[in-house]
N, C-alpha and C. Protein backbone atom coordinates (compact mmCIF):
# COMPACT_ATOMS: atom_id res chain seq x y z
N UNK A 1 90.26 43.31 134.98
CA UNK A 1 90.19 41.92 134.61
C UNK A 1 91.45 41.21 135.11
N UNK A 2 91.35 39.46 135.38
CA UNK A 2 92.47 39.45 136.14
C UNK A 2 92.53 37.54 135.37
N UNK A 3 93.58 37.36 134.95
CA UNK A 3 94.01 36.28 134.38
C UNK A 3 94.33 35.22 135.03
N UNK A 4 93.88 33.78 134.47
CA UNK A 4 93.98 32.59 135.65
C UNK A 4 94.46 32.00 133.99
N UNK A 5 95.09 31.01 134.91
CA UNK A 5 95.18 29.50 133.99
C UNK A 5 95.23 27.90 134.45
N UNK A 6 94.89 27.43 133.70
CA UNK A 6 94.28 26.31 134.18
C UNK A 6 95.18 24.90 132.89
N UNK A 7 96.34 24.48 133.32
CA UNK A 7 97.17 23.94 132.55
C UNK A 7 97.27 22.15 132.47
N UNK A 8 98.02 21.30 131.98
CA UNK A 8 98.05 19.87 131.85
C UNK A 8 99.34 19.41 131.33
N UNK A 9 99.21 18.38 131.90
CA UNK A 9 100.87 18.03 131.17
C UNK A 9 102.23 18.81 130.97
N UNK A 10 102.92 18.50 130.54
CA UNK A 10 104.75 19.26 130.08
C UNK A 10 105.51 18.84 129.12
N UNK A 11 106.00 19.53 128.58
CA UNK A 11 107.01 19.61 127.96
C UNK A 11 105.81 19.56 126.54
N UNK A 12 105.95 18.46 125.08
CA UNK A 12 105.76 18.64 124.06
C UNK A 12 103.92 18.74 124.24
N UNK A 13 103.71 17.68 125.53
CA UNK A 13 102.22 17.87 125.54
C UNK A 13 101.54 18.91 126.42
N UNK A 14 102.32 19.96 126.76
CA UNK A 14 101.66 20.99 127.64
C UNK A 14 100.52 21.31 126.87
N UNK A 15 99.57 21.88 127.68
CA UNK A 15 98.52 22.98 126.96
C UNK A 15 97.73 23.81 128.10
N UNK A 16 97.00 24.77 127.76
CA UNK A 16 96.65 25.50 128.88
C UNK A 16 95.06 26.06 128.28
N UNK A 17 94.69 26.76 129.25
CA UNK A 17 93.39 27.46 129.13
C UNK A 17 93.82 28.48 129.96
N UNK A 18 93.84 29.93 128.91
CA UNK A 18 93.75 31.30 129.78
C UNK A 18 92.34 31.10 129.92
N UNK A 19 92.00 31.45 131.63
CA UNK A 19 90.65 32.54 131.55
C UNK A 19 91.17 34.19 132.36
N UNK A 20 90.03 34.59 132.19
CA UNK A 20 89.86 35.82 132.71
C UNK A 20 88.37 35.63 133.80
N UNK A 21 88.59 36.79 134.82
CA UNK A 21 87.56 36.98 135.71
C UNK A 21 87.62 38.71 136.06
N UNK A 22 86.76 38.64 135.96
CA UNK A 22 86.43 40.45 136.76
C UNK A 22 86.95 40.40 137.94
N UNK A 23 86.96 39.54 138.95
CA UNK A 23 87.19 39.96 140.20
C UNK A 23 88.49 39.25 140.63
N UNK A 24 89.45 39.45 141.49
CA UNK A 24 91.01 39.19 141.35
C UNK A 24 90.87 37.75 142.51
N UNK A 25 90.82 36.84 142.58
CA UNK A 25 91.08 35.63 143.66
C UNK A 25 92.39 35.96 143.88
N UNK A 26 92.83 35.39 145.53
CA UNK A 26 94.03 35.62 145.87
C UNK A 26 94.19 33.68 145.98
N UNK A 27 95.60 33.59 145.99
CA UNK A 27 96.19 31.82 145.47
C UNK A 27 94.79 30.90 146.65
N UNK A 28 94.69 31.58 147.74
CA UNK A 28 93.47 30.17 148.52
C UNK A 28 92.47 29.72 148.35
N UNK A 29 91.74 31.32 147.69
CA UNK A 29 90.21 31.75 147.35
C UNK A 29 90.44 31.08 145.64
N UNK A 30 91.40 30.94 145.05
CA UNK A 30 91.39 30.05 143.74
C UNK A 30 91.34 28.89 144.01
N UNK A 31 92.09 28.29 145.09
CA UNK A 31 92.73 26.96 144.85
C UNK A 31 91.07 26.21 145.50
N UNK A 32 90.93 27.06 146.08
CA UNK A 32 89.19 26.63 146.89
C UNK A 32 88.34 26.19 146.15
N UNK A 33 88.50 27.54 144.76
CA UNK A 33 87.36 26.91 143.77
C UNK A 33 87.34 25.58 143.00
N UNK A 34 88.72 25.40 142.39
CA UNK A 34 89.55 24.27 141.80
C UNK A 34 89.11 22.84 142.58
N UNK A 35 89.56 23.26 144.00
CA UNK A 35 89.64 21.70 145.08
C UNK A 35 87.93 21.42 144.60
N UNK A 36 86.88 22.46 144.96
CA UNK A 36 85.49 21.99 144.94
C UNK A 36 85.06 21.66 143.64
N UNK A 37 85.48 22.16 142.52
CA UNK A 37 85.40 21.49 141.44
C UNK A 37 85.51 20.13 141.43
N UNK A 38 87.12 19.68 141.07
CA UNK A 38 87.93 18.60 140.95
C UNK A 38 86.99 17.39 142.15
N UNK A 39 86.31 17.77 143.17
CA UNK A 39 86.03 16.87 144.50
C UNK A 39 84.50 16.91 143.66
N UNK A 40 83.58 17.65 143.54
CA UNK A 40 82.51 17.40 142.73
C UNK A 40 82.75 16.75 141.46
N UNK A 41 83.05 16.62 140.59
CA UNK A 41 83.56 16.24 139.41
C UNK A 41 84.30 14.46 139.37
N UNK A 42 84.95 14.63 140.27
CA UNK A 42 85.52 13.15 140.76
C UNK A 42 86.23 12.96 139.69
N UNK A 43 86.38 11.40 138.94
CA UNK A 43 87.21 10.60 138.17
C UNK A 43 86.68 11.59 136.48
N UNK A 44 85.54 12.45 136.83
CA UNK A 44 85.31 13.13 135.56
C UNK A 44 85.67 14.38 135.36
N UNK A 45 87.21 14.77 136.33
CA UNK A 45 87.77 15.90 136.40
C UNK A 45 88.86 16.67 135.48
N UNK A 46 88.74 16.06 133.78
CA UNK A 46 89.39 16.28 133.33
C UNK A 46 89.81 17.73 132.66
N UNK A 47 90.30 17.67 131.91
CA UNK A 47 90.97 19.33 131.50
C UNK A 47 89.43 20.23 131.16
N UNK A 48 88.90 20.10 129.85
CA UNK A 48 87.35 20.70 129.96
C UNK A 48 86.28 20.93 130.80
N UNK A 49 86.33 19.71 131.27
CA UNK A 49 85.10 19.79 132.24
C UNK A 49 85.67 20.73 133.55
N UNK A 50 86.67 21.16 133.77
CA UNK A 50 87.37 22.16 135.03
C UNK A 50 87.03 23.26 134.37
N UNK A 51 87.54 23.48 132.96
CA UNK A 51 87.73 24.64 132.52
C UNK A 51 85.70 24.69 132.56
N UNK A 52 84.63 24.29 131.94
CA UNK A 52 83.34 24.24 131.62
C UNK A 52 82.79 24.88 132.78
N UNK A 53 83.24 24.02 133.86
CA UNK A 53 82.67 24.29 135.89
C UNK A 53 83.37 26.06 135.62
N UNK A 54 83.85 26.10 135.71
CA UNK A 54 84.77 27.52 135.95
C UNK A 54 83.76 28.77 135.23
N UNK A 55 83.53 28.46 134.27
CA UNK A 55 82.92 29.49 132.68
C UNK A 55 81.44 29.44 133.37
N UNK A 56 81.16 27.89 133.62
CA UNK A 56 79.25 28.01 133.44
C UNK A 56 78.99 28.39 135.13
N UNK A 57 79.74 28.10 136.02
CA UNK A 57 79.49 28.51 137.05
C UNK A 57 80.36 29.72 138.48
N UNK A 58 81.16 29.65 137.87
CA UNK A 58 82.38 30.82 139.23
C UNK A 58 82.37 31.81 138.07
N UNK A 59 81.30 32.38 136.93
CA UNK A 59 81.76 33.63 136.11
C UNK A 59 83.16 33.78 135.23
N UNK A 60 83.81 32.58 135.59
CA UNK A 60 85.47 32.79 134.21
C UNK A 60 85.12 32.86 133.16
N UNK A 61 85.35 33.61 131.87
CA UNK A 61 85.46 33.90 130.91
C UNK A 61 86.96 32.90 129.93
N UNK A 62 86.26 31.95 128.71
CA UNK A 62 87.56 31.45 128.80
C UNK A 62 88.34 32.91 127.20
N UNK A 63 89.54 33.06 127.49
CA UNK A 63 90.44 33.82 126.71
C UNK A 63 90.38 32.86 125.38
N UNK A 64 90.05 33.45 124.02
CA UNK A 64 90.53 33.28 122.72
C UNK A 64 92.09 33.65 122.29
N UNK A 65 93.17 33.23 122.57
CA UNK A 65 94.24 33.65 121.98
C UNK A 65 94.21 33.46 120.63
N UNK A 66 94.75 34.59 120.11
CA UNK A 66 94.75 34.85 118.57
C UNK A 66 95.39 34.33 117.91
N UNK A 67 97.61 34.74 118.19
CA UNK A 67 98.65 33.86 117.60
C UNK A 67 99.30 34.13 118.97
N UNK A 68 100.27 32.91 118.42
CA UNK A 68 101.54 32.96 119.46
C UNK A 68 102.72 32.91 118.66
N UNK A 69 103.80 33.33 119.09
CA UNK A 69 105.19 33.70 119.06
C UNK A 69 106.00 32.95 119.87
N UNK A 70 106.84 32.31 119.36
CA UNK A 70 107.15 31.43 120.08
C UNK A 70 108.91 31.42 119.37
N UNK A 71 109.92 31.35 120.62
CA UNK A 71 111.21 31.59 120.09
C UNK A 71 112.46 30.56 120.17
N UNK A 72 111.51 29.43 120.85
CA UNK A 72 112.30 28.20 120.66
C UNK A 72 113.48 27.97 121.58
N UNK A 73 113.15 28.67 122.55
CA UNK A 73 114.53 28.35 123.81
C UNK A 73 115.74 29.12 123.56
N UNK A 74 115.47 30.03 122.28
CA UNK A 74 116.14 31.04 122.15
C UNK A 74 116.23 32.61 122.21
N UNK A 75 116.42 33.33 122.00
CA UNK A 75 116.25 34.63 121.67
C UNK A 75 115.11 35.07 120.84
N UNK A 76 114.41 36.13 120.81
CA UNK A 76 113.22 36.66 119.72
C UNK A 76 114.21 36.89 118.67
N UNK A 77 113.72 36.57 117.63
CA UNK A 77 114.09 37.33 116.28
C UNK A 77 113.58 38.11 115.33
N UNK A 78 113.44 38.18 114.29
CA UNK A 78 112.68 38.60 113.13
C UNK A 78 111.92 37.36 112.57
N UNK A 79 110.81 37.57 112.34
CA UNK A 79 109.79 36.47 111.90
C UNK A 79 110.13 36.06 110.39
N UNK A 80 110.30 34.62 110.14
CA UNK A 80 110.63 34.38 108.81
C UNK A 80 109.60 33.16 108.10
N UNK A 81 109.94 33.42 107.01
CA UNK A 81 108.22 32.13 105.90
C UNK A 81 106.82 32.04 106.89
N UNK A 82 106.26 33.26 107.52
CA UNK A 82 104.97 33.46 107.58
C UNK A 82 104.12 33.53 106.30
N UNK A 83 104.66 33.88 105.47
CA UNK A 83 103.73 34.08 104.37
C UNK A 83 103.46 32.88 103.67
N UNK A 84 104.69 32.06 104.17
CA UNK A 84 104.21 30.37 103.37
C UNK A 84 103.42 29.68 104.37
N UNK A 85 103.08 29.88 105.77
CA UNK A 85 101.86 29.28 106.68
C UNK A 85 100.76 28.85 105.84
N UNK A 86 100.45 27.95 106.03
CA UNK A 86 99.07 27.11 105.19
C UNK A 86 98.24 27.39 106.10
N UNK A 87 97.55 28.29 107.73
CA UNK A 87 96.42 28.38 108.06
C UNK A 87 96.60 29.11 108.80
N UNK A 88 95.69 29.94 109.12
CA UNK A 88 95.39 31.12 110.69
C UNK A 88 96.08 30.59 112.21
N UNK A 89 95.65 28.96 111.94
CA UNK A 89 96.23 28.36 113.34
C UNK A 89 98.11 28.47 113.57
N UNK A 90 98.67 28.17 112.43
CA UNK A 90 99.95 27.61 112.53
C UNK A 90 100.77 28.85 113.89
N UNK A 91 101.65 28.42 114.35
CA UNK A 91 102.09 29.32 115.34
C UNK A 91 103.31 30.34 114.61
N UNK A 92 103.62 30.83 114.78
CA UNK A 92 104.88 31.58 114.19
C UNK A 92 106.19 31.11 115.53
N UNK A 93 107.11 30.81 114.68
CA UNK A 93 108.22 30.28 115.39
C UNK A 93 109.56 31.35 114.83
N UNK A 94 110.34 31.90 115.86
CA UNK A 94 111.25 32.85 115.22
C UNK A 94 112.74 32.00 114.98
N UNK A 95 113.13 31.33 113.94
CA UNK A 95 114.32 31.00 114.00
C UNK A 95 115.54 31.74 112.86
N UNK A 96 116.55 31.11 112.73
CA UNK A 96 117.88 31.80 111.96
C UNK A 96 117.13 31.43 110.75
């Protein structure tokens, strides 16, 4: 299995879509699929509808990430007030 991503924006508004594919594209044979997307798709080429083209038609699988870990531009630490998280979503952030 071989991991793609398909990303938007930076910094506070980044976000991404892992997929996965069985078969490995090398950077031209990706960027090929993307360009014919984005050129079919036109002014309706936004973040879903790339990721949708990709899943319902080139076979990508999109990735469920579970949690993330996230260390804040710093070092990993020891995980602290997880147990006070109010939902499955919240991210775990490692600080002092």
């Amino acid at each position: 299995m071989f991991y793609y991503i398909i990303s938007d924006n930076e910094y506070d508004d980044y976000y991404y879509t892992m997929l996965v594919h069985e078969n490995e594209f090398n950077k031209k044979e990706f960027c090929t699929i993307y360009n014919d997307i984005v050129e079919r798709l036109g002014k309706n080429s936004g973040h879903r509808s790339v990721v949708w083209e990709l899943c319902n038609n080139y076979g990508f699988k999109e990735v469920e990430v579970k949690y993330e870990i996230n260390s804040c531009y710093d070092n990993h630490r020891k995980l602290i007030s997880f147990d006070e998280m109010e939902n499955e979503e919240d991210a775990f952030i490692s600080k002092d």
